[in-house]
C-alpha atoms as a PDB file:
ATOM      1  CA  UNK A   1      68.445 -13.751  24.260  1.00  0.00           C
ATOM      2  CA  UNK A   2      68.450 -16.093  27.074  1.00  0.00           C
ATOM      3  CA  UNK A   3      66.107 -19.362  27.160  1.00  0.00           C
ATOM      4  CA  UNK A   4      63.007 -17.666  29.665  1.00  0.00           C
ATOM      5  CA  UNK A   5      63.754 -14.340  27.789  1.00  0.00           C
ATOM      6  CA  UNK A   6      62.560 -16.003  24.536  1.00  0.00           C
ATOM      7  CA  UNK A   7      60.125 -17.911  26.109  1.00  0.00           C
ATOM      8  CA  UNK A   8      58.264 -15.257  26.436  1.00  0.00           C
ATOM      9  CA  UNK A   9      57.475 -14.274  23.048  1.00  0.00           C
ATOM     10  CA  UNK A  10      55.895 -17.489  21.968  1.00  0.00           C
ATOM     11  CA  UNK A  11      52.416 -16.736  22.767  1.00  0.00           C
ATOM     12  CA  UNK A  12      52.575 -13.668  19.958  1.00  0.00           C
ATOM     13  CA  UNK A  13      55.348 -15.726  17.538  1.00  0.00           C
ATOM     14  CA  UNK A  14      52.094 -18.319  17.950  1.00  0.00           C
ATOM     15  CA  UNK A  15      50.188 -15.767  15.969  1.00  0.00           C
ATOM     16  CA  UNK A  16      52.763 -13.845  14.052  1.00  0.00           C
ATOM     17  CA  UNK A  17      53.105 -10.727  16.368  1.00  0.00           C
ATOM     18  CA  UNK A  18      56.709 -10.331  17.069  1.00  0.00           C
ATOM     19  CA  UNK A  19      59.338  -8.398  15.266  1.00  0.00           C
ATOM     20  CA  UNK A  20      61.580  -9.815  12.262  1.00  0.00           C
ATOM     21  CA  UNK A  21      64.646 -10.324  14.035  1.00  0.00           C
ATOM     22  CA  UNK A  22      62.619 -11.495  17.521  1.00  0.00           C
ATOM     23  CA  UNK A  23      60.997 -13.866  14.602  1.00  0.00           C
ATOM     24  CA  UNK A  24      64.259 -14.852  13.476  1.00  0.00           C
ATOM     25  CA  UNK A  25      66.006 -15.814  17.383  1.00  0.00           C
ATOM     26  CA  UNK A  26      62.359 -17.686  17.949  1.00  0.00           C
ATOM     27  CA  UNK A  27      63.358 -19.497  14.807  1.00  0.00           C
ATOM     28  CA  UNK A  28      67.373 -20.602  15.834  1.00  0.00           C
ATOM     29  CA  UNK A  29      65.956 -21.176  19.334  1.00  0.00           C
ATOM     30  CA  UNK A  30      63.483 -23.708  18.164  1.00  0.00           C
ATOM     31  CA  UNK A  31      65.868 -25.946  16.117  1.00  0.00           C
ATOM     32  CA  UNK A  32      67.310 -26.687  19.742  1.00  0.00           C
ATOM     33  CA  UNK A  33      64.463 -26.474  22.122  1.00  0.00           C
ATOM     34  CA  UNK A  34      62.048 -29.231  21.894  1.00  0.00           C
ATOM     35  CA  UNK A  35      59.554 -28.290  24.564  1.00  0.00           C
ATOM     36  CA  UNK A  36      59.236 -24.776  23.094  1.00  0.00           C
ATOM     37  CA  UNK A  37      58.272 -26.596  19.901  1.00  0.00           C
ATOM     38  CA  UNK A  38      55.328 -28.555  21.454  1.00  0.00           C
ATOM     39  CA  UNK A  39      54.800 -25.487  23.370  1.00  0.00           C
ATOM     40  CA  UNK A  40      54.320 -23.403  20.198  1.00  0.00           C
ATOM     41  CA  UNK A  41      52.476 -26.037  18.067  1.00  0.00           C
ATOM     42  CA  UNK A  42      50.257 -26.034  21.213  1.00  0.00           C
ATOM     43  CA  UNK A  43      49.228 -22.375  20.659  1.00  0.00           C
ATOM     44  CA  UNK A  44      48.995 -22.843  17.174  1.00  0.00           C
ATOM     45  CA  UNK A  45      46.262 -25.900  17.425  1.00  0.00           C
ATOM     46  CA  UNK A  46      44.596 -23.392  20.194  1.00  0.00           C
ATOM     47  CA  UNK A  47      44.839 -20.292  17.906  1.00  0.00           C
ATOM     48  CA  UNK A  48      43.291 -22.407  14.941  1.00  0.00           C
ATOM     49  CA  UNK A  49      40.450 -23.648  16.933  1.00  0.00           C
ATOM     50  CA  UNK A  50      39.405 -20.262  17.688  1.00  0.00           C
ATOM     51  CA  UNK A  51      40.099 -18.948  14.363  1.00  0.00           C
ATOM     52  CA  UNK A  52      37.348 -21.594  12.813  1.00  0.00           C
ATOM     53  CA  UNK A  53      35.113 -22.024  15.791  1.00  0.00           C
ATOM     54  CA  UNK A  54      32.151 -19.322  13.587  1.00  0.00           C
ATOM     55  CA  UNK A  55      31.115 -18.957   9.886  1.00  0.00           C
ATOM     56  CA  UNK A  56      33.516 -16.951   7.869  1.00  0.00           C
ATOM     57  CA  UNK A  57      32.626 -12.960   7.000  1.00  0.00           C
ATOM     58  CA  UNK A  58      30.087 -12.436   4.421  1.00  0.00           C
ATOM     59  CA  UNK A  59      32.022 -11.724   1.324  1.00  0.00           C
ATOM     60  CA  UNK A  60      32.391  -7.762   0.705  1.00  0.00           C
ATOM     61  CA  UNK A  61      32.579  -7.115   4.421  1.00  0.00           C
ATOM     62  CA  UNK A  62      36.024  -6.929   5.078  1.00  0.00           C
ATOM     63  CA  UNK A  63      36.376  -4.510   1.978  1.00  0.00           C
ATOM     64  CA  UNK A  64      34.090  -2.076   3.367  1.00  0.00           C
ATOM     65  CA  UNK A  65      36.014  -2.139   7.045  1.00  0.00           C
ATOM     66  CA  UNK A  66      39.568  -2.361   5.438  1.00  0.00           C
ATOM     67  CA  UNK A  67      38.396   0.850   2.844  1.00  0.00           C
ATOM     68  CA  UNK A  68      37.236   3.229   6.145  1.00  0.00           C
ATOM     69  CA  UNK A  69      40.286   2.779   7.903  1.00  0.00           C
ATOM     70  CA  UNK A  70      42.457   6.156   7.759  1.00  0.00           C
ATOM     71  CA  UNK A  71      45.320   4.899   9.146  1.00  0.00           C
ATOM     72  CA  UNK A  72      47.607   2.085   9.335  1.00  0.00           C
ATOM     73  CA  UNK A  73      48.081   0.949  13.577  1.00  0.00           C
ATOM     74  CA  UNK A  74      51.918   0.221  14.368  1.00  0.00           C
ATOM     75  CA  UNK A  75      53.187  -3.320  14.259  1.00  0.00           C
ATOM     76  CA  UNK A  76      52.652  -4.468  17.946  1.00  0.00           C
ATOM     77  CA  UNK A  77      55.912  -5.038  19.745  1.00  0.00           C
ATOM     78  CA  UNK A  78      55.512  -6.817  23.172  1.00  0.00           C
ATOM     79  CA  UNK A  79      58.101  -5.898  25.987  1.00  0.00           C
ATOM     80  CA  UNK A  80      56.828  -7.774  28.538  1.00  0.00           C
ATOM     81  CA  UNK A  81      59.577  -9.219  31.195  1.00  0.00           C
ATOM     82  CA  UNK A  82      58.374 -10.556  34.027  1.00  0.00           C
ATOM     83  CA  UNK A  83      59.057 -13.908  36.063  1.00  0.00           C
ATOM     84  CA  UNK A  84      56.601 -16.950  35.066  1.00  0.00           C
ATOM     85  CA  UNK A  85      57.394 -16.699  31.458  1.00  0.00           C
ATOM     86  CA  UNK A  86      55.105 -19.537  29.894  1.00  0.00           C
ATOM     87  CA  UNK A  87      51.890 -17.598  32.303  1.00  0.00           C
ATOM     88  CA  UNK A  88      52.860 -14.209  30.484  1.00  0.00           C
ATOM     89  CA  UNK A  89      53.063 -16.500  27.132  1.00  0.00           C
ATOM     90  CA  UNK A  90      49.398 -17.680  27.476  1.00  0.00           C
ATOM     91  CA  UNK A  91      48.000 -14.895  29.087  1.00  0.00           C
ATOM     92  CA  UNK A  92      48.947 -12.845  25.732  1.00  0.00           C
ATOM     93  CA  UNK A  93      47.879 -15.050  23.319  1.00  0.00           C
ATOM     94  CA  UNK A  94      44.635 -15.723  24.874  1.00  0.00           C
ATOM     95  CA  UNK A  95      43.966 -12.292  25.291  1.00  0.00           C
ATOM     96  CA  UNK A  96      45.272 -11.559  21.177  1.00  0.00           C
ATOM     97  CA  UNK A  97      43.238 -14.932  20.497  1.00  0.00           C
ATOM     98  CA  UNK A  98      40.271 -13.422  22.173  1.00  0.00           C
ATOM     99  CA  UNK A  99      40.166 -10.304  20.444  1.00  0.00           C
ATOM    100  CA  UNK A 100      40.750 -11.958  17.218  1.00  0.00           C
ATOM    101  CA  UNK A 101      37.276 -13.972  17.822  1.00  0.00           C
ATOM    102  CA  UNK A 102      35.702 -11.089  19.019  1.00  0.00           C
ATOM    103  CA  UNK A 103      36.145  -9.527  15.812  1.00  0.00           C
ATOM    104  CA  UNK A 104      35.271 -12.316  13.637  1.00  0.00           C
ATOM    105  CA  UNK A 105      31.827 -12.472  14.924  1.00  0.00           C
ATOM    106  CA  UNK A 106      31.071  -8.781  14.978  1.00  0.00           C
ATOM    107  CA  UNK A 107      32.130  -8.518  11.251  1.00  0.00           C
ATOM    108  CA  UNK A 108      30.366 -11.622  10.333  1.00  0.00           C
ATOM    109  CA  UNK A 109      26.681  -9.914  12.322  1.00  0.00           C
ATOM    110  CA  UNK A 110      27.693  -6.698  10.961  1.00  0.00           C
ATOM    111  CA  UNK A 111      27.824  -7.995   7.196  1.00  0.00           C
ATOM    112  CA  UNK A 112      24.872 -10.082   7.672  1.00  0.00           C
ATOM    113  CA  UNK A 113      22.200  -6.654   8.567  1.00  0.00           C
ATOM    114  CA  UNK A 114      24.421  -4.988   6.180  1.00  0.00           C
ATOM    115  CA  UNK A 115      23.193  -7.763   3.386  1.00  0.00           C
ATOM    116  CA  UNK A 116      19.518  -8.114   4.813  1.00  0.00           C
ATOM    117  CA  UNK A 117      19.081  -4.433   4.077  1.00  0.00           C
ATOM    118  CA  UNK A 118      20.564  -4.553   0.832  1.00  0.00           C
ATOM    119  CA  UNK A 119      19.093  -7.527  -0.430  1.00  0.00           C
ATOM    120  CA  UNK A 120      15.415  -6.344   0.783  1.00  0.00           C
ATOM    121  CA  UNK A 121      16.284  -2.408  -0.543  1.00  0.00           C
ATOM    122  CA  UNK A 122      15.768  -1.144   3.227  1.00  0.00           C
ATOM    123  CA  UNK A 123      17.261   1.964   4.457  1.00  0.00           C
ATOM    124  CA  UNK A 124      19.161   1.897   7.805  1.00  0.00           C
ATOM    125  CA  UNK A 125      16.494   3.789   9.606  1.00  0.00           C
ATOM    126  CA  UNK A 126      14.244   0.980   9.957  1.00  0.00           C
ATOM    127  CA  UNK A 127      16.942  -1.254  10.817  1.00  0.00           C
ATOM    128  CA  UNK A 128      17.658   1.043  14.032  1.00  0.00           C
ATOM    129  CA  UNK A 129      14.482   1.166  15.171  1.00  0.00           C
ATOM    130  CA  UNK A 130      13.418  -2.565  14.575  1.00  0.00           C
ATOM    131  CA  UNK A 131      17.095  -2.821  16.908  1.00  0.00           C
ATOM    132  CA  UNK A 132      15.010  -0.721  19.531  1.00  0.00           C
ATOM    133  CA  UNK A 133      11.949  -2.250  19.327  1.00  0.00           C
ATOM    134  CA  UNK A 134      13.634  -5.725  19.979  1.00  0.00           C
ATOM    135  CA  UNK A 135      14.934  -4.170  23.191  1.00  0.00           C
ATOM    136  CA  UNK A 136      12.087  -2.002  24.310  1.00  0.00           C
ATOM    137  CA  UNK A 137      10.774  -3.524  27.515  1.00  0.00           C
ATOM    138  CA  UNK A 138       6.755  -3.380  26.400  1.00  0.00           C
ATOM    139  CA  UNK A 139       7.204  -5.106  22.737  1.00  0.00           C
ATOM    140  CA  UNK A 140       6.132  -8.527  22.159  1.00  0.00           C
ATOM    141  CA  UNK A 141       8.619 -10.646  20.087  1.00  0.00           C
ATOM    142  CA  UNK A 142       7.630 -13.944  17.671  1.00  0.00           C
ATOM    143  CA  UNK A 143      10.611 -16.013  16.424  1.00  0.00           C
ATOM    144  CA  UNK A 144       8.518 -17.298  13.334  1.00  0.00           C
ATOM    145  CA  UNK A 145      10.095 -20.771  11.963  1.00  0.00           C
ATOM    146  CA  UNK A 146       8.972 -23.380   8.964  1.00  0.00           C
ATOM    147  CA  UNK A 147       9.050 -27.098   8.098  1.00  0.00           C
ATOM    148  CA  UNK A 148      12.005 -26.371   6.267  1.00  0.00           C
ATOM    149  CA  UNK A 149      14.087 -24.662   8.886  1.00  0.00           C
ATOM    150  CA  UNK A 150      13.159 -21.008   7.466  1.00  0.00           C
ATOM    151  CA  UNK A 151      13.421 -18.352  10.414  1.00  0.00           C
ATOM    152  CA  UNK A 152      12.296 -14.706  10.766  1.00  0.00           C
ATOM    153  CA  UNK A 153      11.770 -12.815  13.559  1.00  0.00           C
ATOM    154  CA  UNK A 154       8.623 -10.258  13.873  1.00  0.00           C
ATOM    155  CA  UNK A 155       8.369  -7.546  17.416  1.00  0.00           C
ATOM    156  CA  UNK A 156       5.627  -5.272  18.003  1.00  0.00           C
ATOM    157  CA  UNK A 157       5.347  -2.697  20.472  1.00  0.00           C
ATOM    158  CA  UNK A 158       2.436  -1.750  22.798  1.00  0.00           C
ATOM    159  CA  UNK A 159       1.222   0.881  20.062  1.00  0.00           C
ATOM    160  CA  UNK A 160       1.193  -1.553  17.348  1.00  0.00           C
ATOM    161  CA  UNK A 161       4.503  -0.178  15.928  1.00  0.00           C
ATOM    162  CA  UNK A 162       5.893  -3.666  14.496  1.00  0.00           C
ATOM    163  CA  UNK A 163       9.129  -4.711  12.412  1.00  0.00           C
ATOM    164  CA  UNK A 164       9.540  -8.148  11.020  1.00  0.00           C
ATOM    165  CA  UNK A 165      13.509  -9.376  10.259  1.00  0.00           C
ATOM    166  CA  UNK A 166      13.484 -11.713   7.635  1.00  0.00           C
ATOM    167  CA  UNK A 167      16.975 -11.551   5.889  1.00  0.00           C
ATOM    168  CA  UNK A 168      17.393 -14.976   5.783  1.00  0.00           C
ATOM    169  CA  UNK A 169      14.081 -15.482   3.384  1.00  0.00           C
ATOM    170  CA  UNK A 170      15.380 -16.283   0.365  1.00  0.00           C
ATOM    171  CA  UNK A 171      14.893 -14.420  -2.496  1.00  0.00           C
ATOM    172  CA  UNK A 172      11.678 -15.037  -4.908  1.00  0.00           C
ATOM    173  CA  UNK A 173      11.069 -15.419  -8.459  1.00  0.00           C
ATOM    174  CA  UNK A 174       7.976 -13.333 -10.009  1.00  0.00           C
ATOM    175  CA  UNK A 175       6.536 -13.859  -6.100  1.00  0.00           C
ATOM    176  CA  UNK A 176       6.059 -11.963  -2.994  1.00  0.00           C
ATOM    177  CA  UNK A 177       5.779 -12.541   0.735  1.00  0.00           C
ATOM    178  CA  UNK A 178       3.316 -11.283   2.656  1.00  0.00           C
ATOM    179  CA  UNK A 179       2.533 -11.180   6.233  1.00  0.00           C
ATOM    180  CA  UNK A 180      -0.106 -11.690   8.257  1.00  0.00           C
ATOM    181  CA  UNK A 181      -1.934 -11.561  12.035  1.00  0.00           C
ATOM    182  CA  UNK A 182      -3.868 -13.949  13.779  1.00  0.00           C
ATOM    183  CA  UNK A 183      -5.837 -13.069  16.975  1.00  0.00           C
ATOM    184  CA  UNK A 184      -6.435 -15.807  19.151  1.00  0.00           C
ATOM    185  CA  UNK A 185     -10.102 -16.212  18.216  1.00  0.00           C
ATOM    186  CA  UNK A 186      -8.619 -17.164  14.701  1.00  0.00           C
ATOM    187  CA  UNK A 187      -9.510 -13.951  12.537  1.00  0.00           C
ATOM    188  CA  UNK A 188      -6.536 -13.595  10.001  1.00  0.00           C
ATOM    189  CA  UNK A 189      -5.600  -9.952   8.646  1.00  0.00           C
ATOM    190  CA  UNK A 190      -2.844  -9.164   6.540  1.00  0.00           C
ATOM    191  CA  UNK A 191      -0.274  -6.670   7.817  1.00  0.00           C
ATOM    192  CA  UNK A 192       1.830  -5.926   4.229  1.00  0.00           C
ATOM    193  CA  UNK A 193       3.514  -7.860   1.178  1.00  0.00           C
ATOM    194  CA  UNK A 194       7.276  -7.956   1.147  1.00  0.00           C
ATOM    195  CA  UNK A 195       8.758  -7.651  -1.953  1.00  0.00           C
ATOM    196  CA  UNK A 196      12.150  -9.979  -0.940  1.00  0.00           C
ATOM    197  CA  UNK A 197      14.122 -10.910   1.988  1.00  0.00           C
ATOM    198  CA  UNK A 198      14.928  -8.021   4.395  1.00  0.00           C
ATOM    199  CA  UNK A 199      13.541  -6.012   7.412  1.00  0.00           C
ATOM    200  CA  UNK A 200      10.482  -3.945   7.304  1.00  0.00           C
ATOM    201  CA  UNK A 201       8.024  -2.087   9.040  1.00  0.00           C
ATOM    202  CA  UNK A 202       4.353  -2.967   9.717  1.00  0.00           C
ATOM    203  CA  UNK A 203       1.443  -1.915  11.989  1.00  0.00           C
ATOM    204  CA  UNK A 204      -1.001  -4.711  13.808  1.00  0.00           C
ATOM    205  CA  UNK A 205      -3.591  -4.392  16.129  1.00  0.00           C
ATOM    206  CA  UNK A 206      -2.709  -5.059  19.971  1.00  0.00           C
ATOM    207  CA  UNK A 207      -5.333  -8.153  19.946  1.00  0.00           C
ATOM    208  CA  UNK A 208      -2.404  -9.935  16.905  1.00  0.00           C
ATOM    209  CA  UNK A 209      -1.012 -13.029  19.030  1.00  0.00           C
ATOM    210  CA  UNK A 210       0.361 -15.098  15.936  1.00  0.00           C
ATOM    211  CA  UNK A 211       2.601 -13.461  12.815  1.00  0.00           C
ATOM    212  CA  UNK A 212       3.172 -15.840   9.900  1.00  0.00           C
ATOM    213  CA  UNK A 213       4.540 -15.285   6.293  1.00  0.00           C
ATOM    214  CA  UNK A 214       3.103 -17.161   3.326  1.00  0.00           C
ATOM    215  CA  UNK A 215       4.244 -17.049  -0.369  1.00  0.00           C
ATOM    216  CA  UNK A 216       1.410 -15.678  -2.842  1.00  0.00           C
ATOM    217  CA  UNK A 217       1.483 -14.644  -6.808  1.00  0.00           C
ATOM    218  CA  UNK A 218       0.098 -10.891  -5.835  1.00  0.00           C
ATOM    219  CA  UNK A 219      -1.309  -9.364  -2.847  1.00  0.00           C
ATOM    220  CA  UNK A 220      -4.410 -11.305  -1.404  1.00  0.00           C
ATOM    221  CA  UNK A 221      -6.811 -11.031   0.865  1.00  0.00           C
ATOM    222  CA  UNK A 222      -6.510 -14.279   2.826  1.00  0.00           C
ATOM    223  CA  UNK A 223      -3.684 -16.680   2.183  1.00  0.00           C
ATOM    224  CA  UNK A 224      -3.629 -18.551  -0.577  1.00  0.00           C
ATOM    225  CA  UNK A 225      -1.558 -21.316   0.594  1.00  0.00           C
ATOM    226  CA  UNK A 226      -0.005 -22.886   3.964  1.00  0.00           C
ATOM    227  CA  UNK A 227       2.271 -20.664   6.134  1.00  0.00           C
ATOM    228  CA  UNK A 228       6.110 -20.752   5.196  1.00  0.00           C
ATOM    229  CA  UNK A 229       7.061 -19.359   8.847  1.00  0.00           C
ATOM    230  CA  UNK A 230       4.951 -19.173  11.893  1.00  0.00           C
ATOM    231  CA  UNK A 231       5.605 -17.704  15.287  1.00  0.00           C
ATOM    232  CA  UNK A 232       3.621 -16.690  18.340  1.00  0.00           C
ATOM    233  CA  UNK A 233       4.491 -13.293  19.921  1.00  0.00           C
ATOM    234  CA  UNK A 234       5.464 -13.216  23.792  1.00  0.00           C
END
């Protein structure tokens, strides 16, 4: 293979995506060829950076995705010859690098609901619709937050339909959540006890502007004890 000819294939050698014996000529070619070296550990550095730049998968994710797959996808061979060589060398390792990212993060949300709903013994149907409800253009949407960095979210919809996302809560010993409304004249009503972290379903009345989330013993009818989470819905 000629100089430009393996030039070419550095972009996917960058990220292990060539054949053995295209592997192999990479390999001789680099003993000689200084710039491809720089070139290569170049990719490498940019590859890495992208690899690392969000939080790794939530453990048991990958499992679930690798144990649905029927079938294993052919090794990728690239055949690209064209002029411009070190172009067609980014060009396909950005666009491999991209997907690669692209993945990362859509495992890492997809294993984060999939944990919420476990964790707070949801089923998937209320997970769907608090999804539509977040983009349904007449609900109302409170990003509740606490001294201590705690966040939920809570939506509720023009017929008082409401879902409140707190899979992030942690998880409680011999206590319960439980949420509440606050109208703007200051009347507080409570709109359910969660048992854990999770996402659940709740009605309010259309007059609700604040939700917050307070820690109690049992169910009560006021809080007990300040707010762990407030938020204002808009």
């Amino acid at each position: 293979m000629t100089h430009d000819e393996l030039q070419e294939l550095l972009g996917a050698y960058a990220i292990d995506a060539v054949e053995r014996d295209e592997a192999a000529a990479v390999d001789a070619h680099l003993l000689e060829c200084p710039r491809c070296r720089a070139e290569v550990a170049e990719l490498r550095e940019m590859a890495a950076l992208l690899a690392h730049s969000g939080a790794d998968a939530p453990d048991g994710v990958w499992d679930r995705i690798s144990s649905s797959l029927t079938e294993t996808p052919p090794p990728l061979r690239l055949e690209v010859r064209r002029p411009r060589q070190r172009l067609a060398s980014i060009v396909t390792f950005a666009a491999a690098a991209a997907v690669i990212v692209v993945l990362a993060i859509s495992v890492q949300r997809l294993g984060s609901q999939v944990d919420d709903l476990e964790r707070g013994g949801q089923n998937a149907t209320v997970a769907i619709a608090a999804q539509d409800a977040m983009t349904s253009p007449d609900a109302r949407v409170a990003r509740l937050t606490g001294p201590d960095g705690r966040v939920a979210v809570a939506v509720v919809r023009a017929n008082g339909q409401g879902y409140f996302l707190g899979g992030g809560l942690p998880v409680l010993d011999h206590r319960i959540y439980q949420l509440w409304g606050a109208t703007s004249s200051g009347q507080i009503a409570s709109l359910g006890t969660l048992p854990g972290p999770g996402v659940y379903a709740f009605t309010a009345d259309p007059s609700v502007s604040v939700v917050m989330v307070t820690e109690e013993a049992s169910p009560v009818l006021s809080p007990t004890s300040a707010a762990i989470a407030t938020g204002t819905l808009a």
